[in-house]
C-alpha atoms as a PDB file:
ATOM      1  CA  UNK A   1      24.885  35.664  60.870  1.00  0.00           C
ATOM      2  CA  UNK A   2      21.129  36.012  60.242  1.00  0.00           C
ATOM      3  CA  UNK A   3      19.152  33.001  60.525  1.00  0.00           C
ATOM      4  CA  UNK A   4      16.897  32.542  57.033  1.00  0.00           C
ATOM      5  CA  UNK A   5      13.494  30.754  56.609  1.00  0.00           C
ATOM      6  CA  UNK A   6      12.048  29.507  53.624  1.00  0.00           C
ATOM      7  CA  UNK A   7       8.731  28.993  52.612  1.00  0.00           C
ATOM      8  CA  UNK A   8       8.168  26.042  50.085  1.00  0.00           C
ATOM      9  CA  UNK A   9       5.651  24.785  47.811  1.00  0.00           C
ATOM     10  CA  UNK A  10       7.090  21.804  47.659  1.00  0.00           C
ATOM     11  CA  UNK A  11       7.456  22.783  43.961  1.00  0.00           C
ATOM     12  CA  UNK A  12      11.300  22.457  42.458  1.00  0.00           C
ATOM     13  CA  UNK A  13      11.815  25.725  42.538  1.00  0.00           C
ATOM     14  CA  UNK A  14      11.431  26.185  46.462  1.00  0.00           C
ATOM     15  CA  UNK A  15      13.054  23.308  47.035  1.00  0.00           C
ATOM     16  CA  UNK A  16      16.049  24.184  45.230  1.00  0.00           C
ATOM     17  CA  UNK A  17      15.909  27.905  46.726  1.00  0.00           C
ATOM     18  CA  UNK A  18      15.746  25.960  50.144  1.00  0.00           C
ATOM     19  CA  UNK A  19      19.035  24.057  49.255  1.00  0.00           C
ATOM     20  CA  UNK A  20      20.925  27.041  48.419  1.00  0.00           C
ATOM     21  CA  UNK A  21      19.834  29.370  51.321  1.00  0.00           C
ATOM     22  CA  UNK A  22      21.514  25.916  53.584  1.00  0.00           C
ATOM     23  CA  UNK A  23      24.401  26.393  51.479  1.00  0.00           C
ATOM     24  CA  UNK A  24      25.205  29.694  51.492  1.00  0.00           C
ATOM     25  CA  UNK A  25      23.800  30.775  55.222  1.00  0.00           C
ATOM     26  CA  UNK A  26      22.448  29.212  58.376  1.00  0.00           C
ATOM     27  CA  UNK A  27      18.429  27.938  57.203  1.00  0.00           C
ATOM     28  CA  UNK A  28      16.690  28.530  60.457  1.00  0.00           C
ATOM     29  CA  UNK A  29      13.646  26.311  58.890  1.00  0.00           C
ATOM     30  CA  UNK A  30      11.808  25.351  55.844  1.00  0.00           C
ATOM     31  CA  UNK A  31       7.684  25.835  56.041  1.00  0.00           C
ATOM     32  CA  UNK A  32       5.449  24.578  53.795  1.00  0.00           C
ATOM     33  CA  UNK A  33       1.652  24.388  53.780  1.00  0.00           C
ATOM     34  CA  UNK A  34      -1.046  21.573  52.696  1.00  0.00           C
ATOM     35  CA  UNK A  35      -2.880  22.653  49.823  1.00  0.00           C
ATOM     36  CA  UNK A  36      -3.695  19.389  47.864  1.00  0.00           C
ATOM     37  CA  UNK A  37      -0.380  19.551  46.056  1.00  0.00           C
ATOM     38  CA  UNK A  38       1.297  16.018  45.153  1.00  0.00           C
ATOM     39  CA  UNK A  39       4.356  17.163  47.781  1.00  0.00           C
ATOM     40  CA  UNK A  40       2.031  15.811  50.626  1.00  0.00           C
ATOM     41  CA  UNK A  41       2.459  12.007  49.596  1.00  0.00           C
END
């Protein structure tokens, strides 16, 4: 099986699309970036 990664906002919606990618195949990694967002804290 294909290994997946995800890049995430940190938003709900990437972290939800994050959860199901680990559910339904093997999640190599989940990447997300700095960019002043609140997800940093």
């Amino acid at each position: 099986m294909n290994k997946t990664l995800v890049i995430c906002s940190g938003g709900l919606d990437s972290v939800t699309l994050a959860y199901l990618v680990s559910r339904d195949r093997e999640l190599a990694a989940v990447v997300s970036f700095d960019y002043g967002q609140r997800h940093d804290k």
